[in-house]
Each structure stands twice: as C-alpha cells, then as structure tokens.
Protein backbone atom coordinates (compact mmCIF):
# COMPACT_ATOMS: atom_id res chain seq x y z
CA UNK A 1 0.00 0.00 0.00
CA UNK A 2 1.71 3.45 -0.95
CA UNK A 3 1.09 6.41 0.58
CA UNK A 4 1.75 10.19 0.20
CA UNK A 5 3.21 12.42 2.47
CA UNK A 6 1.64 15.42 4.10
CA UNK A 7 3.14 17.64 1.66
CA UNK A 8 3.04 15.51 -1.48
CA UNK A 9 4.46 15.72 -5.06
CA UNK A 10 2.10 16.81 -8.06
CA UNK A 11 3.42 13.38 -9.80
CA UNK A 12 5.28 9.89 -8.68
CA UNK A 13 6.86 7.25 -10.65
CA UNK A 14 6.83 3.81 -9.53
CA UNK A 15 9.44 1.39 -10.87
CA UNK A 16 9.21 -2.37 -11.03
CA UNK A 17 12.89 -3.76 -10.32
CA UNK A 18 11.66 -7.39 -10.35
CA UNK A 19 8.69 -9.75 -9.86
CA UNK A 20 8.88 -12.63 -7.03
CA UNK A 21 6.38 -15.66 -8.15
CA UNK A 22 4.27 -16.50 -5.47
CA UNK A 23 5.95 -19.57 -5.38
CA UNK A 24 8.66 -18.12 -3.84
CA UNK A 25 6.94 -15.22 -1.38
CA UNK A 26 4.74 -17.76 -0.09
CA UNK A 27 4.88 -20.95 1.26
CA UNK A 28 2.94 -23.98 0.82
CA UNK A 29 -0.18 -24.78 3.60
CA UNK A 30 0.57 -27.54 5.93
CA UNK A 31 -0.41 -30.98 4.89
CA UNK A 32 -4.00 -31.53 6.23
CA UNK A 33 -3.76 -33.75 9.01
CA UNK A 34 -5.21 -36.91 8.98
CA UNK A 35 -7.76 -35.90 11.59
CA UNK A 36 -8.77 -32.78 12.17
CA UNK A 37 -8.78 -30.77 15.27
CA UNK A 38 -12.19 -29.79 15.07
CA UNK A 39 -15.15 -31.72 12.37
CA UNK A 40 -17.57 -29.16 10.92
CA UNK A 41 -20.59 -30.88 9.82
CA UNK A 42 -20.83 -28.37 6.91
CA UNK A 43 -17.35 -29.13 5.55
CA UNK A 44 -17.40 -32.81 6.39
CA UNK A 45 -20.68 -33.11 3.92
CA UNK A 46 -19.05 -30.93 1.06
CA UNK A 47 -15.64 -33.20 1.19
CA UNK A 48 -17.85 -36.51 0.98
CA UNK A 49 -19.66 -34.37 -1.88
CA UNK A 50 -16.48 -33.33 -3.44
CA UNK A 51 -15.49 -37.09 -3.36
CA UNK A 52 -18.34 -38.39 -4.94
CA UNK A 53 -17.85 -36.26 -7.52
CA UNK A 54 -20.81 -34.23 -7.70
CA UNK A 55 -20.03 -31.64 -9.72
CA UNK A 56 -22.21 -28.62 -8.32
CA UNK A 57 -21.81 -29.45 -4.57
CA UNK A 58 -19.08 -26.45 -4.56
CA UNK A 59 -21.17 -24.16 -6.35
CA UNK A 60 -23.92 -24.67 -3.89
CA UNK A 61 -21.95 -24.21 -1.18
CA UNK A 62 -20.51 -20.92 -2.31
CA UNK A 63 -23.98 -19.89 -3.13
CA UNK A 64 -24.94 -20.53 0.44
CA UNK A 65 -22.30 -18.65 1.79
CA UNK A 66 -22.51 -15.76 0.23
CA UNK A 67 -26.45 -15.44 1.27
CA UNK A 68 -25.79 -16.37 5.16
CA UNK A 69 -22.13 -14.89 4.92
CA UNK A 70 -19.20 -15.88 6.51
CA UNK A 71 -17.46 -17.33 8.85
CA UNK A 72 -20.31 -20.58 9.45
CA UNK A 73 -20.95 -20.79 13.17
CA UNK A 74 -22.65 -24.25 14.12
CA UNK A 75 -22.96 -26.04 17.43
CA UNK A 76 -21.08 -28.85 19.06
CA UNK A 77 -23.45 -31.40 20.28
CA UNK A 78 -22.77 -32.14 24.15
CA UNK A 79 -20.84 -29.04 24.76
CA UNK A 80 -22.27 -25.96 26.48
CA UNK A 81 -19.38 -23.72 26.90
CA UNK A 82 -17.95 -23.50 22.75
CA UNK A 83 -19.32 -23.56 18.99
CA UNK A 84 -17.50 -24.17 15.81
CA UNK A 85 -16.50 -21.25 13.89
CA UNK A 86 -15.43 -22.25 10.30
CA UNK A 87 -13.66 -19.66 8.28
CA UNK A 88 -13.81 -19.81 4.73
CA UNK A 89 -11.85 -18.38 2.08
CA UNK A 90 -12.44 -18.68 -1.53
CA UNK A 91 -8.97 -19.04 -3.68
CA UNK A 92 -7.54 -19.38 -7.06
CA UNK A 93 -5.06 -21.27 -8.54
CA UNK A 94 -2.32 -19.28 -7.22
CA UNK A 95 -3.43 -19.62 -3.63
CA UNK A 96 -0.45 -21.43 -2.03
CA UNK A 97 -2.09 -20.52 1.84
CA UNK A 98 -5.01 -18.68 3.93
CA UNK A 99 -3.96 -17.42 7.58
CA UNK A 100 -6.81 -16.39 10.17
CA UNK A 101 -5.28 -13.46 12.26
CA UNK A 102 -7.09 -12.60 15.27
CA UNK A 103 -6.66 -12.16 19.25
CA UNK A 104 -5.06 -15.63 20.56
CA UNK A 105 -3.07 -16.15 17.02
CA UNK A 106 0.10 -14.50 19.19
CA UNK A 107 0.10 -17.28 21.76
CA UNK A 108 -0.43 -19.99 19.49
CA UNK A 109 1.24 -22.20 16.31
CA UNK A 110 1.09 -20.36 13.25
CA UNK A 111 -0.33 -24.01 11.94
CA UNK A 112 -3.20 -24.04 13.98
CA UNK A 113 -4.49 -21.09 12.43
CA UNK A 114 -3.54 -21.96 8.91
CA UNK A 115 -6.29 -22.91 6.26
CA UNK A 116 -6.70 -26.15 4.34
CA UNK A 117 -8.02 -27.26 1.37
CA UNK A 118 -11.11 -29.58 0.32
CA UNK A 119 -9.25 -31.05 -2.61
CA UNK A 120 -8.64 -29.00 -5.53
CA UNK A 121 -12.11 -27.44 -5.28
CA UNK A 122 -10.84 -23.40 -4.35
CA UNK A 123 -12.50 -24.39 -0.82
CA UNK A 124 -10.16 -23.26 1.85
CA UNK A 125 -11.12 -23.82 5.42
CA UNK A 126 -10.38 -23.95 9.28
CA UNK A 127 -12.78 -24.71 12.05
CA UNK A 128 -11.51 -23.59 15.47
CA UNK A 129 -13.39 -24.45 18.49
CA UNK A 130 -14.67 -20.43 20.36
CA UNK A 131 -15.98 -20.26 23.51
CA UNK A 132 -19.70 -19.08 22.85
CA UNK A 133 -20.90 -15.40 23.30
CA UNK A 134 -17.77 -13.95 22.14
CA UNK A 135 -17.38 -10.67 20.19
CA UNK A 136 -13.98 -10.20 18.05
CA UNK A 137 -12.19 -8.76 14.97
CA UNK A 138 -10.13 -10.67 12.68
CA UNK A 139 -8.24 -10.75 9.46
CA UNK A 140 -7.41 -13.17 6.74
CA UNK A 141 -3.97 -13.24 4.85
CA UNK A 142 -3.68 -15.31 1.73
CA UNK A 143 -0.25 -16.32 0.26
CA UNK A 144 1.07 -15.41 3.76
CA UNK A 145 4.76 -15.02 3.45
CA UNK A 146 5.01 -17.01 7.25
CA UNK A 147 6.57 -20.36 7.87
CA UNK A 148 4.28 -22.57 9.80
CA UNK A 149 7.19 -23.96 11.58
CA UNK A 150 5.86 -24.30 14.99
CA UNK A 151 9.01 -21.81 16.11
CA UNK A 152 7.94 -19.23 13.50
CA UNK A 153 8.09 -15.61 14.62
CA UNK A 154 4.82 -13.83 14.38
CA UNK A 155 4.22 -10.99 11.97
CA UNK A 156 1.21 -9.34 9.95
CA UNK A 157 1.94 -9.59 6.57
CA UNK A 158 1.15 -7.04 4.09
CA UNK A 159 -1.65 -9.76 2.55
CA UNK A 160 -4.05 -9.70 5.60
CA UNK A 161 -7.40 -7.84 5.24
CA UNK A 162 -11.03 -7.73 5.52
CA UNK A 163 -12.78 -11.29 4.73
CA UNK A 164 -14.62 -11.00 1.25
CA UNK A 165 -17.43 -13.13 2.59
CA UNK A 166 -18.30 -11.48 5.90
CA UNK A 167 -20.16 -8.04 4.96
CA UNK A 168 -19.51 -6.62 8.63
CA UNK A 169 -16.15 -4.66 8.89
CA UNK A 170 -14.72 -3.36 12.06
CA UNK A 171 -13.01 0.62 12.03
CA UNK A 172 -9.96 0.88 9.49
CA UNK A 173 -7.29 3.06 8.76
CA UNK A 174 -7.52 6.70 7.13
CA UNK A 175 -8.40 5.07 3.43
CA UNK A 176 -10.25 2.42 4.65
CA UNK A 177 -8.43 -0.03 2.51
CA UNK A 178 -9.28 -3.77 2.68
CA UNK A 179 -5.89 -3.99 4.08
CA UNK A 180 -6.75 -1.54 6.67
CA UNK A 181 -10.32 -2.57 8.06
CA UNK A 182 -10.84 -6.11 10.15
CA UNK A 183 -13.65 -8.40 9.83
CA UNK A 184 -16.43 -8.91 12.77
CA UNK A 185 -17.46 -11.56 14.18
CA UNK A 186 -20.58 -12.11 17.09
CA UNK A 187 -21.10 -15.02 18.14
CA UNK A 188 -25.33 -15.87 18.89
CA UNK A 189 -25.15 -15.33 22.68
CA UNK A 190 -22.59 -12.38 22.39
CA UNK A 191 -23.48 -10.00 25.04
CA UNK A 192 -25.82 -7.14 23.54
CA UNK A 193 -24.04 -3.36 23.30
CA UNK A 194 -27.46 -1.48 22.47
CA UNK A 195 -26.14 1.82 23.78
CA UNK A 196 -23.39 2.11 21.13
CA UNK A 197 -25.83 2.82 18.20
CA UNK A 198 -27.37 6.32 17.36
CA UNK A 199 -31.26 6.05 18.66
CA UNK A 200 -33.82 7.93 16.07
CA UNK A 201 -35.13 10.62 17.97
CA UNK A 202 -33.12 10.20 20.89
CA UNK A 203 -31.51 14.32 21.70
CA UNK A 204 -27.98 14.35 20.69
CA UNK A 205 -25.32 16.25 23.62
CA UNK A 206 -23.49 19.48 21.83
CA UNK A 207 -19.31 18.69 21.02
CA UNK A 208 -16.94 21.56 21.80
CA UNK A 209 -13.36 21.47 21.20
CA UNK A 210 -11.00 22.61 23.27
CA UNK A 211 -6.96 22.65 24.55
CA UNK A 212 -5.57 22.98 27.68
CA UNK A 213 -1.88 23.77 28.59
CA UNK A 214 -0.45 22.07 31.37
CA UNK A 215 2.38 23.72 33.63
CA UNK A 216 2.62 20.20 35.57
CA UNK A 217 3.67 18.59 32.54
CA UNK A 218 4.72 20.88 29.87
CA UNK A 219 2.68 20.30 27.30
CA UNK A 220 -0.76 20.90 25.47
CA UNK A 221 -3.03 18.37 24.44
CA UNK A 222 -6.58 18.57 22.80
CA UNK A 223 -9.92 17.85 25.30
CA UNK A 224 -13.66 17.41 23.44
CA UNK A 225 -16.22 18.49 25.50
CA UNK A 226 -19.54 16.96 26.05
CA UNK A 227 -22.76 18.30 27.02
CA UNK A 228 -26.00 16.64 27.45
CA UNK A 229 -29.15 17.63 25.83
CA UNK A 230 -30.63 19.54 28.47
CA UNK A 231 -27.60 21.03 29.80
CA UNK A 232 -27.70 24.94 31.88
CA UNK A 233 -25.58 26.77 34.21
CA UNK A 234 -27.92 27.47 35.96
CA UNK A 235 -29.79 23.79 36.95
CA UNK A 236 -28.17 21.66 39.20
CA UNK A 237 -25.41 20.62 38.83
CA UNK A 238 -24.32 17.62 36.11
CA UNK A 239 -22.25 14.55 36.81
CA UNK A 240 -18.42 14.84 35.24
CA UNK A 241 -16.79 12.21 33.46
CA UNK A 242 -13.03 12.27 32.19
CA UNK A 243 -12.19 9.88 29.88
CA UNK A 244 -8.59 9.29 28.16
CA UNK A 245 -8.10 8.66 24.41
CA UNK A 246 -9.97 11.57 23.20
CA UNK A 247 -10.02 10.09 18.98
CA UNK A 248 -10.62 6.52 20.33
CA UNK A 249 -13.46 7.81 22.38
CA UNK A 250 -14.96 9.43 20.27
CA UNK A 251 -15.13 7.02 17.20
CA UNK A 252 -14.39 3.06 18.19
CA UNK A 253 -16.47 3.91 21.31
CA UNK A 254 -18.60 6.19 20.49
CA UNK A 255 -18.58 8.28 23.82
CA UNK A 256 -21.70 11.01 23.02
CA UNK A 257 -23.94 8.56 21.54
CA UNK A 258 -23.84 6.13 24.71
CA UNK A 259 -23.81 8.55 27.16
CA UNK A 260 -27.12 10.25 24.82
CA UNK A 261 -28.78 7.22 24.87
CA UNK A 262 -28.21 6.17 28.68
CA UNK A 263 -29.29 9.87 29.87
CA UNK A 264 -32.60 9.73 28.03
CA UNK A 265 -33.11 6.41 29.28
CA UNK A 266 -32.66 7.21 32.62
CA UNK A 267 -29.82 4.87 33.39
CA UNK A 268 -27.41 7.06 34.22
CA UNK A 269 -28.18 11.15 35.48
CA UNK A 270 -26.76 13.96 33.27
CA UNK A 271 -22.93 14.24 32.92
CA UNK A 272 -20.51 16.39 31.65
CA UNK A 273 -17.88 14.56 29.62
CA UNK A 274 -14.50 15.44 29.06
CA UNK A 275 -12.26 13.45 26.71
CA UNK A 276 -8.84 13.88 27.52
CA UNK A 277 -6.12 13.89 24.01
CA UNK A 278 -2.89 12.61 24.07
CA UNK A 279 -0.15 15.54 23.26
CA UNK A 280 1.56 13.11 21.25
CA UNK A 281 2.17 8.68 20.57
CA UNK A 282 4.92 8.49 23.12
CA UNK A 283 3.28 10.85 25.68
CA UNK A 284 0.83 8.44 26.14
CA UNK A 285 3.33 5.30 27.47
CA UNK A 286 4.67 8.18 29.44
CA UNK A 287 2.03 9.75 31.21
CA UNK A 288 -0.62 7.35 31.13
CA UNK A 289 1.08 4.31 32.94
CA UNK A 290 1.07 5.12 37.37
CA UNK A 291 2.56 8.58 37.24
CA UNK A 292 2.20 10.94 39.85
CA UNK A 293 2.55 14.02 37.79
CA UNK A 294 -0.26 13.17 35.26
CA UNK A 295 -2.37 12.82 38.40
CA UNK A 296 -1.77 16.36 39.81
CA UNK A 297 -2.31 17.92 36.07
CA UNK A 298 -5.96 16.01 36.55
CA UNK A 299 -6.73 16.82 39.86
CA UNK A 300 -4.38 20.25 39.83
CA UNK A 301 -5.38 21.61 36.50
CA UNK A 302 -7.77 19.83 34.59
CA UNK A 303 -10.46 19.47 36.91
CA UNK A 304 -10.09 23.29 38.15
CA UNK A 305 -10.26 23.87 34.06
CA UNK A 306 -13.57 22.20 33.88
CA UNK A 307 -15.22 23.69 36.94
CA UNK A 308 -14.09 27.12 35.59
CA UNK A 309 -16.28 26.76 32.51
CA UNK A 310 -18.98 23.88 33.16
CA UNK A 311 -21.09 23.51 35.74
CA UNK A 312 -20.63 20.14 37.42
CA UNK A 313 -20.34 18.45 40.78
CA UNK A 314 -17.85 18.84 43.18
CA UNK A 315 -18.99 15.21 44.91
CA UNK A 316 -16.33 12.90 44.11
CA UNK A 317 -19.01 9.91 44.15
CA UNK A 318 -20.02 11.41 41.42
CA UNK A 319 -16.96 12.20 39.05
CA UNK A 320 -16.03 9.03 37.10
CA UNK A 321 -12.58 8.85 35.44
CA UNK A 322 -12.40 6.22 32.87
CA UNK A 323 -10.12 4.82 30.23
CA UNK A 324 -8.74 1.16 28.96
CA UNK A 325 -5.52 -0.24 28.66
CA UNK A 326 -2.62 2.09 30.09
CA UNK A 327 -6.06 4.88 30.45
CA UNK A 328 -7.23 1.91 32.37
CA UNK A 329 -4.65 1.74 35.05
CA UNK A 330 -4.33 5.98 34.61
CA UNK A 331 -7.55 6.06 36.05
CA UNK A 332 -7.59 3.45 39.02
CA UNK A 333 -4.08 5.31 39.72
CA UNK A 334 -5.98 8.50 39.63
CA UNK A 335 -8.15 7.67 42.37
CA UNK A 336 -5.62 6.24 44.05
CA UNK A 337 -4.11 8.89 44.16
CA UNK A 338 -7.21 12.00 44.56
CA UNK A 339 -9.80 10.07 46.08
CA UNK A 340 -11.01 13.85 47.17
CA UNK A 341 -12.13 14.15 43.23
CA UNK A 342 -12.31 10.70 41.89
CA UNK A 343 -14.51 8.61 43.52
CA UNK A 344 -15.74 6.14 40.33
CA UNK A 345 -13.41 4.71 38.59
CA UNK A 346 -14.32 3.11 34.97
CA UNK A 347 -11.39 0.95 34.03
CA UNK A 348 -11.58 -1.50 30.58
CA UNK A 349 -8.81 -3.95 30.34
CA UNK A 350 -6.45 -2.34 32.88
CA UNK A 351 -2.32 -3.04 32.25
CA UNK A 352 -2.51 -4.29 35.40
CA UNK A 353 0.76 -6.19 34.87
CA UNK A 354 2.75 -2.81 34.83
CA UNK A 355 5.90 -2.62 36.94
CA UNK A 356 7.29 0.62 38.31
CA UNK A 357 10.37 0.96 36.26
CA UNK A 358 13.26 -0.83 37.53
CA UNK A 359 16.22 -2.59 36.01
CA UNK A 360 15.51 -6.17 35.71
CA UNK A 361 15.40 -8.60 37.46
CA UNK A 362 14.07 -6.08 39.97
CA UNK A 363 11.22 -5.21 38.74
CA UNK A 364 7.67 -7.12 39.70
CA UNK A 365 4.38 -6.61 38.07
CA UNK A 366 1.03 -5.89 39.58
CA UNK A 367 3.04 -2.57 41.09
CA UNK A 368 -0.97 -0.72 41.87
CA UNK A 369 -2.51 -3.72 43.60
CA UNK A 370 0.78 -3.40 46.02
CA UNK A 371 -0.13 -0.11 46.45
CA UNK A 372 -3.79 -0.28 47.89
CA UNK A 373 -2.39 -2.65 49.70
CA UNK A 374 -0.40 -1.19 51.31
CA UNK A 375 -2.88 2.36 51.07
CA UNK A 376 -5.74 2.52 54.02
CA UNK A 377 -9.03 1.96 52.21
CA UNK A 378 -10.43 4.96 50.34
CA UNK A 379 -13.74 6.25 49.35
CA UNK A 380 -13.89 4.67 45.91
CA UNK A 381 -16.37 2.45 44.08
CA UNK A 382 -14.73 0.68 41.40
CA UNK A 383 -16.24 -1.07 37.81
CA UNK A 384 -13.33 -2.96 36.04
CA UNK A 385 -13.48 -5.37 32.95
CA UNK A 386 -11.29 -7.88 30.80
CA UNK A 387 -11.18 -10.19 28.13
CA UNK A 388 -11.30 -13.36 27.97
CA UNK A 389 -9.26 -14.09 25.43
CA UNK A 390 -6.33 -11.20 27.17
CA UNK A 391 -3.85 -13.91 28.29
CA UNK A 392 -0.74 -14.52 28.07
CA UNK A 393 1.33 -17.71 27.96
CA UNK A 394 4.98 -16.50 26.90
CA UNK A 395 5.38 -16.58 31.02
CA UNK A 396 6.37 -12.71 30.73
CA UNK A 397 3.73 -11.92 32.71
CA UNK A 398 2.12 -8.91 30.51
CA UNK A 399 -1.14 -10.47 29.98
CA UNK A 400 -4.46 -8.54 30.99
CA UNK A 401 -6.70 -11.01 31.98
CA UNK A 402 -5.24 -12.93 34.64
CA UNK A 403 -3.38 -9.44 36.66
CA UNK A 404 -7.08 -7.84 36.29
CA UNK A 405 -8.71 -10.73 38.47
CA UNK A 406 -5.82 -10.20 40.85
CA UNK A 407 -6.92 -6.51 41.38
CA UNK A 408 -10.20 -7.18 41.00
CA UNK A 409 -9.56 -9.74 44.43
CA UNK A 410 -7.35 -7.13 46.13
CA UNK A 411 -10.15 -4.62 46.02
CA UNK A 412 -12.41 -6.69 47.10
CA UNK A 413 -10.27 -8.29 50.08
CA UNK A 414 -9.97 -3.96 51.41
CA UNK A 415 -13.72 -4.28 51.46
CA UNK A 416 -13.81 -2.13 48.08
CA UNK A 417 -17.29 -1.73 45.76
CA UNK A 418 -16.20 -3.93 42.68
CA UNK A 419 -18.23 -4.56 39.80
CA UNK A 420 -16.15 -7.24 37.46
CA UNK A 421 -17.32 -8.25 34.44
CA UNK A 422 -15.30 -10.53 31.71
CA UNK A 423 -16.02 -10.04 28.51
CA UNK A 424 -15.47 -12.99 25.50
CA UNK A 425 -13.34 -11.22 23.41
CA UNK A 426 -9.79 -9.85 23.14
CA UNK A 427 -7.46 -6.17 24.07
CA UNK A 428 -9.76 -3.96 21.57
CA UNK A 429 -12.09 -1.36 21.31
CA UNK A 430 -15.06 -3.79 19.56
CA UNK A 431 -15.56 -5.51 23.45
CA UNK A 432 -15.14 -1.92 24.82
CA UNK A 433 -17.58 -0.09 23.33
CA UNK A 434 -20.58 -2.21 24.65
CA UNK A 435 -18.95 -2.23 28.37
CA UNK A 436 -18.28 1.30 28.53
CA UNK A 437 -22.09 1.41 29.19
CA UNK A 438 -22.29 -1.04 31.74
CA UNK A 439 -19.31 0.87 33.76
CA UNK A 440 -21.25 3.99 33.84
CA UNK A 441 -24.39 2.23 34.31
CA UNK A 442 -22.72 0.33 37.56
CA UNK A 443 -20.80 3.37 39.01
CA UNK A 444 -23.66 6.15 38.18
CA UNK A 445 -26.79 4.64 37.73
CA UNK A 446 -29.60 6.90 40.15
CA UNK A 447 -30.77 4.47 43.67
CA UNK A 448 -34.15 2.95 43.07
C-alpha cells in the first residue's frame, strides 16, 4: 500500500525492479492432518460431496455462503461452553495458503491457524473451536509469506485484510483499505451493546473542542467536551466524566452517543464529559502508565479547568474517570491517588501487569494492587473489565486477563465496591464499546 506524504508531489513514478512468483513469497499450507482438530458438519458433507464427484456441490456451497455470509458458526453437540466457527476463504489457482489473524493467534502455532483445502475445489477452510458469546475482529492473509514452523516468529503480513465473505467490517485506517479494516465476528449469545448505536429521535449532547496547557507537565493536548441535551448553568449541577483517548473515544467507542442514549433512558443522570487527548504517541506510554505528575495535572489543572467553565459536581461519588488499557490503570491510579475528586473509577482492560520501572530482574508486576495494599481503604467504588481471550502464555507476565482478576480480588479483600465483568473477546475497542455502558451504568446509575 503506498502512501503520500503530508506535503506531497504533483506526480510519482513507480518502478518495477523485479517480480517474485508467489511460489517463492509464499509458502505452501501444511499438509491436512489426517484428523482434524475440530469436524464441521458443513465441511465434512461438502468433502464426501467433493469425493463423490458431484459436480455442483461447490457451487452450492458458495452460493450458500454468500447469502448467510461468513465465517459458518454451528454447534457442538454435548458441549455448552464453545461452537465451531469455520472460516472460509475462496482461492484461485495461485493460492499457495489462507492465515486467520485474530486475538489468541500470538500465543499460538502459526499451523493451527492456517487454512486447508477440500481437494482441488478453491474451498479453503479452518474450524476452530470459540468459547460461545464472544465478540472479536479478525483478518485473513492469503499467500502469507510465514513459515508454519511451529518456532515461526509472528508478523502481519502485508496480505491480511477484511474477509470478502463477511459483509460486517470493524473501524480501518484513514483510506479504509481492505488492508486496513478487520472483519467482525458475534457469536449468537454475544453480550448485547445497544447503547453504542445512534437512537432515532433520541436528543444528541453538543461537542466543543478545546486545549488545555499544562504547567505540571509541559505540554498541550486537545480535550472534546460533552454536554447533554438539556444542559444549563444554571440547573443543578451535572455529573463529570473524564475519559482518556480523546479520537478513540470518540469514534471506536462512540462516547456522546452512549452517554445520549443512557441519559434519556434514565440509566445514568446527566454528565458532563470530558475526553482527555494525548499531546503526542509516546506521551501516552509516558504519562498514562502510574505517574504521579499526570495525576496532579488532573486533579491540579484539569479538573479546576472544567469547573471554571462547566457547571458540574464537586462530589467525588459522582466524578467518574475512565479509560482502557494504560487509560485503564491511569484512572484506578488516579483515584488512588485524589480520592477527594475521583470517587468512580471506569477501568476497561487495565495493564494491570505494569511494573514501576526498575532494572531487571528487579522489577515485579502488579506494582498498583501493592499499592492499595499497602494504602488505608479509600472512598472509591470501582467497575473494572477484561477479556477473555487477554492472556498470556509467553510466562512474561504482561497479559491482561489474569493481573485484572488479581486486582479485582485485592479490592475486594480492602472491602472495596467492585463490579467485574469478563467479557469474550480480546485487548480492543469492539468488546469496549458495549462495556463502557455497563461501567457507567454500575458506578452512576440513580438508587431505586
């Protein structure tokens, strides 16, 4: 994929120095074993088809597929907790491989996620067994330039993209390329996210932009500004939300539209939200992970900022500061930290395993659950999530999952409010933007 520059020539020239056949860019599949892992009973019936010689069996399948779309999603007879997810892929001559890319691919054999084919029919296929109700993005890369040596470094080829067959597509990139865009899949009991949506006739909250400058930290970053429908000055005063990852806030999780739709359906009370920008790509490794100065420009600058201008509580029960991944942990250090202004703390797929920065082998993960340990019990109530697929077995101990249930059971063992939910899916904004709702609905949702 080329691109141009900011400031881009009127005219390019592209040279070809050579051409690599595909037989040489990409390697064969692996032989199909002589069992598989997992038996679809779709692909089981078009192989016996396929050997019997009936010559329109393929073309019938095809023609399914493309009315009921991909991947095909069937049930396992005798087990409650998975289905089998076939992905499909239709190929040419030239197709030497298929590779499924998607959350656990990085802790697994590049074989097990490799496609085979149903003789030489252009019917390329793997069934993986998913646990059921799960929610996740994936790519397909054919003529994958990867070894499937079981000791084959990991990489995304310039060949994956959207699946042709499955007509939902996740966000993509400025062009929104087929190389750029992921495919979606939900599973039939995938939790429902039917706040992320725009509601006809549902009032929309007004956008402002804005920048602060922060003497704490040096810098200026961008805020957006939310205000609900019915907002004034001069009513009582609204509910205040900060939230990190201003762009990813407002597009992969579509901030104003949930918080629209919970407000006028009473879930939730009126808030003002703030979404907080990043300065720049490294700032946010820098400030975002425990770091005491990024707490005192919230609590010492922002915040002040905010009251200046909007009119919003001063009750830290009802401030919520929220964010996922490193804005995860930023805002369960924040309260930490200012439990006089943060009192609800939204937190989606914390890094829990962060270690305050020390050469190795000194340094130990799970730094913030040693510090409310070792903190006396504050006036926080706390909603924190993960997914299910977030693990990690290299043994370097960076996964999410398993570090978020240990916070989740140090919170509750200092006799914390914890709402924990898991949800079946992976480290990305497609889970987040359904439990983004449920956080605020947990932490701010008006006593019955």
């Amino acid at each position: 994929m080329l691109r141009s520059p900011a400031n881009a020539a009127s005219r390019f020239v592209i040279k070809t120095e050579s051409l690599v056949p595909v037989e040489r860019r990409a390697p064969a599949a692996p032989a199909r074993p002589p069992i598989e892992k997992f038996e679809s009973p779709r692909i089981e019936a078009l192989r016996t088809a396929v050997k019997q010689g009936r010559r329109d069996a393929v073309a019938v399948f095809w023609r399914a597929v493309e009315q009921e779309g991909a991947p095909i999603i069937e049930r396992v007879d005798g087990n409650s907790y998975d289905d089998l997810v076939t992905f499909l892929w239709r190929g040419a001559a030239s197709t030497r491989n298929v590779l499924i890319l998607w959350a656990p691919f990085t802790i697994a054999k590049p074989s097990e996620y490799a496609m085979s084919q149903i003789g030489g029919s252009g019917v390329w296929y793997r069934t993986l067994s998913i646990r059921r109700g799960a929610r996740f993005a994936y790519q397909l890369s054919p003529n994958d330039p990867m070894t499937f040596d079981d000791d084959a470094a990991i990489e995304r080829s310039a060949a994956a993209q959207v699946d042709p067959l499955n007509p939902r597509k996740w966000f993509g990139g400025p062009f929104d390329s087929p190389h750029e865009s992921s495919s979606v899949v939900e599973m039939p009991d995938a939790r429902p996210q039917p706040y992320s949506t725009r509601r006809e006739g549902v009032p929309a909250g007004r956008l402002e932009p804005a920048r602060i400058t922060s003497a704490l930290l040096g810098n200026t970053r961008t805020l957006t500004i939310y205000t609900p429908p019915a907002y004034r000055k001069d009513g009582p005063p609204n509910g205040l939300l900060v939230v990190f990852d201003e762009n990813a806030y407002l597009t992969m999780v579509p901030t104003p539209v949930i918080l629209d739709n919970l407000i006028a359906e009473g879930r939730i009370p009126p808030m003002v939200a703030v979404l907080v920008g990043n300065p720049d790509p490294a700032a946010r490794a820098r400030e975002l992970p425990p770091n005491p100065a990024f707490a005192s420009f919230l609590n010492d600058e922002l915040v002040p900022w905010i009251r200046q201008r909007y009119h919003v509580t001063r009750d830290p029960s009802k401030v919520v500061v929220a964010g996922s991944s490193f804005g995860g942990i930023a805002s369960v250090y924040a309260g930490l930290r200012h439990p006089e202004t943060f009192g609800a703390i939204l937190c989606q797929s914390g890094s829990f395993w962060w270690a305050d920065p020390k050469p190795a082998p000194y340094a130990e993960p799970n730094f913030l659950a040693r510090e409310f340990i070792r903190s006396p019990k504050l006036p926080l109530r706390f909603y924190l999530d993960a997914g299910a697929f977030e693990v990690d077995l290299s043994g370097q101990g960076n996964g999410i999952l398993l570090p978020s249930r240990h916070m989740r059971d140090v919170l509750l063992a200092r006799g914390y409010s914890v709402r924990y939910q898991e949800n079946i899916g992976g480290h990305d904004y497609l889970s987040w933007r359904g439990s983004f709702a449920d956080g605020l609905i947990a932490l701010m949702a008006p006593a019955e």
